[in-house]
Structure formats: structure tokens, C-alpha cells
Protein backbone atom coordinates (compact mmCIF):
# COMPACT_ATOMS: atom_id res chain seq x y z
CA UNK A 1 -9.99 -16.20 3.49
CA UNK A 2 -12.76 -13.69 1.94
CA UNK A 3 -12.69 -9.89 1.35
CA UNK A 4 -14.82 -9.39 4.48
CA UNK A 5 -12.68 -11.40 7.01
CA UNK A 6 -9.20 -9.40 5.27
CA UNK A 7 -10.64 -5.85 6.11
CA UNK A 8 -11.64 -6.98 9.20
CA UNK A 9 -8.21 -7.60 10.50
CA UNK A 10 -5.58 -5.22 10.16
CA UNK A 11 -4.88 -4.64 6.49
CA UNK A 12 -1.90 -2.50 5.11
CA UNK A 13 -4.18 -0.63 2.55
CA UNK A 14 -3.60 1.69 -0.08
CA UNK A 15 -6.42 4.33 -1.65
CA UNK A 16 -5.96 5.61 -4.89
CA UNK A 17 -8.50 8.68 -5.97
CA UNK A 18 -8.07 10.37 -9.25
CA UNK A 19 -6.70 13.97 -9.11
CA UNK A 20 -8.44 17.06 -11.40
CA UNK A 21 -5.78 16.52 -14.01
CA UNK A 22 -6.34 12.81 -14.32
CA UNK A 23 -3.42 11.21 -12.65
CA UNK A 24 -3.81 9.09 -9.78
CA UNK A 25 -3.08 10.16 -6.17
CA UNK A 26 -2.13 7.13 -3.36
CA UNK A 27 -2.95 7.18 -0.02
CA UNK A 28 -1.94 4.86 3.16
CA UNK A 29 -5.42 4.22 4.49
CA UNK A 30 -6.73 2.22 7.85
CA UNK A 31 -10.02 0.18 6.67
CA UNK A 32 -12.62 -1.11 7.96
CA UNK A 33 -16.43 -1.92 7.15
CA UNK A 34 -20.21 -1.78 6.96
CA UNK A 35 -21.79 -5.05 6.03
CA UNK A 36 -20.75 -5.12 2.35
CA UNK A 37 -19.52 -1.69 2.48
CA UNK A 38 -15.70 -0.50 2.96
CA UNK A 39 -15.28 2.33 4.86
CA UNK A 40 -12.34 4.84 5.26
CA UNK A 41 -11.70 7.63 7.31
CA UNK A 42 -9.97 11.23 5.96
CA UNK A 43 -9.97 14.97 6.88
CA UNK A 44 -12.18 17.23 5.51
CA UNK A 45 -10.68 19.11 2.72
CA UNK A 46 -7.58 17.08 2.36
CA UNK A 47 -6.67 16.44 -1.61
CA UNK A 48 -8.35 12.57 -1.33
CA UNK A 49 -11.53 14.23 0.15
CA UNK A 50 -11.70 16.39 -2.11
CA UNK A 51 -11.13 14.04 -4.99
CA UNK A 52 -13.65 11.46 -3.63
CA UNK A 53 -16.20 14.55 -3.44
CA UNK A 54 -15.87 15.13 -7.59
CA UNK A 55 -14.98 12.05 -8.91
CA UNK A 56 -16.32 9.34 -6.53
CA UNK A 57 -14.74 6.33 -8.40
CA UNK A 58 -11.61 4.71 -6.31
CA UNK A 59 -9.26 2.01 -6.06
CA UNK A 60 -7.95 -0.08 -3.14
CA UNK A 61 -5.14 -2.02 -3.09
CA UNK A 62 -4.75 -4.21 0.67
CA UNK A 63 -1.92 -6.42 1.65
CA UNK A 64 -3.50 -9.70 3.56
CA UNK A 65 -2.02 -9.13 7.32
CA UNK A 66 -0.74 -12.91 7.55
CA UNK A 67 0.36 -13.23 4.46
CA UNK A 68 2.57 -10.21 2.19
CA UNK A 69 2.30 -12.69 -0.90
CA UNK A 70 -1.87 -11.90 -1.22
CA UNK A 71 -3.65 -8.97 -1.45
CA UNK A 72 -7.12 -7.48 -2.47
CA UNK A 73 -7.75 -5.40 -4.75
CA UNK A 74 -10.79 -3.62 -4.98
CA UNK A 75 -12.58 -1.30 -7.42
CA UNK A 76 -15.78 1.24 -5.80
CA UNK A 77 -17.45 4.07 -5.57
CA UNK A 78 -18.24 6.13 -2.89
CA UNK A 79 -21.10 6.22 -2.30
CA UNK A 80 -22.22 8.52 0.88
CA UNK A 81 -19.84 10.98 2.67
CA UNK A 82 -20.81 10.71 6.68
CA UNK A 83 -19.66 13.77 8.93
CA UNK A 84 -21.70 13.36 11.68
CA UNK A 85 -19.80 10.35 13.96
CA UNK A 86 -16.77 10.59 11.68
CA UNK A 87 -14.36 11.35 15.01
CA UNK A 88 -15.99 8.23 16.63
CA UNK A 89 -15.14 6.20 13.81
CA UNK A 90 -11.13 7.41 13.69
CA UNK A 91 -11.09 6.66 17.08
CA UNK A 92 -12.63 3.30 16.07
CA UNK A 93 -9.95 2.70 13.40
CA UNK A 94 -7.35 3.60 16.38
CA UNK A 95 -8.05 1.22 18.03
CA UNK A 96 -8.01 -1.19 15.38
CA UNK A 97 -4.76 -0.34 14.22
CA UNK A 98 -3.15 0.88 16.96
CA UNK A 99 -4.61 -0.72 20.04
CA UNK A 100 -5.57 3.16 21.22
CA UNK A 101 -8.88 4.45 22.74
CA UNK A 102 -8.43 7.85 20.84
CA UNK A 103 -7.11 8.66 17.85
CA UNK A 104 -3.86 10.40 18.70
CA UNK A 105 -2.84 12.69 15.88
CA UNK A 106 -5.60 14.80 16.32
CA UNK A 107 -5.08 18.47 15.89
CA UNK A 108 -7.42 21.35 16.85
CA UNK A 109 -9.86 22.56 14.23
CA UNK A 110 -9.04 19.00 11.91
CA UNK A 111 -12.79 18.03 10.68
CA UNK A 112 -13.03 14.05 9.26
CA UNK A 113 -15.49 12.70 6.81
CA UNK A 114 -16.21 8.97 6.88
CA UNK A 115 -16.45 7.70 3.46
CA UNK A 116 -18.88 4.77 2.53
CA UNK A 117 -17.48 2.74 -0.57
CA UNK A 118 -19.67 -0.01 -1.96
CA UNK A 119 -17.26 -2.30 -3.75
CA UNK A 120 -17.83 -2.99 -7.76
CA UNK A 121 -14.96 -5.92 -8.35
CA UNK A 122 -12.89 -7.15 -6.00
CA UNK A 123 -10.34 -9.86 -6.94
CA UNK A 124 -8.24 -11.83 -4.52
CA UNK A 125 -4.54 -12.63 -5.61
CA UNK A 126 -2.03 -14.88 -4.23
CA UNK A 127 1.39 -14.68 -5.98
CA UNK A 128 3.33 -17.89 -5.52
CA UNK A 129 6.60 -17.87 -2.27
């Protein structure tokens, strides 16, 4: 199995972003993609967003759905922050992961950013059963 085919199921993914001080910060993330693009979904202003707006240089760590014994890992960049269609694309990633129409933790005056990552290394491990 490649990258592409992993994100395109239902990985359990984990962002890391680097916070002002230097130390990492980890996030649970739903992926998905754009040709050879990852793409993530987060709400404006949160600490990630705000961390992938001043130091656009991230990690991803995601667990193969079928298999818990390989995983990708996956150094980028981000490389565009989309606002416009960023609701359609959590209730894209809803549907993905949770077989919703709509993304259902929605609350009133939340704004999302879709973040394109273009991927620099990505390795694929599998640790032996």
C-alpha cells in the first residue's frame, strides 16, 4: 500500500506544529488529500492554526487503518491556507470519518481554515507482529 491509498482511507493521524517557544504541540487530525497534497482541516485561530500560520513546517504521524503495526510518517510544509470552502471540506472529512453529511460539532461563530501541506519525506514503516 502507498501514502496516497493510506490517506485515502480512514487514517488515525496525528499533527504535530511547533509552538512559539519551540516545543512541539500534537494534534488528532482527520486527513485527506489533493493530488500529491495532504490536506487538514482546523479552526481559525486555534493554537495549530496559529502555529502553521508562523512556522509552516509540520509533522504527521498516521496509523495504517488495517493494520496498527504500520504507519506513515510524513514531514511538510504548508503551503497555502484556504478559507473560502473550508466548511465544505469539514463536512467532507465528516463524512469520511464519520459516515455524516455535516460536520456535527459545529458551533456558532467557529471559522475553519483548510490547510494545504505538500509533503517533503514521507517514509512508510512496518514494525514486525
Amino acid at each position: 500500500m502507498n501514502w496516497k491509498e493510506v490517506i485515502d482511507k480512514k487514517p488515525f493521524a496525528i499533527l504535530s506544529t511547533t509552538m512559539p517557544n519551540g516545543s512541539p504541540k500534537l494534534n488528532p487530525v482527520w486527513v485527506d488529500r489533493e493530488g500529491d497534497n495532504i490536506l487538514i482541516n482546523s479552526l481559525k485561530d486555534s493554537q495549530e492554526d496559529l502555529n502553521m500560520r508562523s512556522r509552516p513546517r509540520i509533522a504527521i504521524i498516521a496509523r495504517y487503518p488495517d493494520n496498527s503495526n504500520q504507519f506513515l510518517e510524513i514531514q511538510g510544509e504548508v503551503i497555502k491556507i484556504k478559507e473560502e470552502h473550508a466548511e465544505e471540506h469539514i463536512d467532507k472529512l465528516a463524512s469520511k470519518y464519520l459516515g455524516v453529511k455535516k460536520y456535527p460539532f459545529r458551533n456558532k461563530g467557529d471559522k475553519r481554515a483548510t490547510y494545504v501541506i505538500k509533503p517533503k519525506k514521507i517514509n512508510l514503516h512496518t514494525r514486525p507482529e
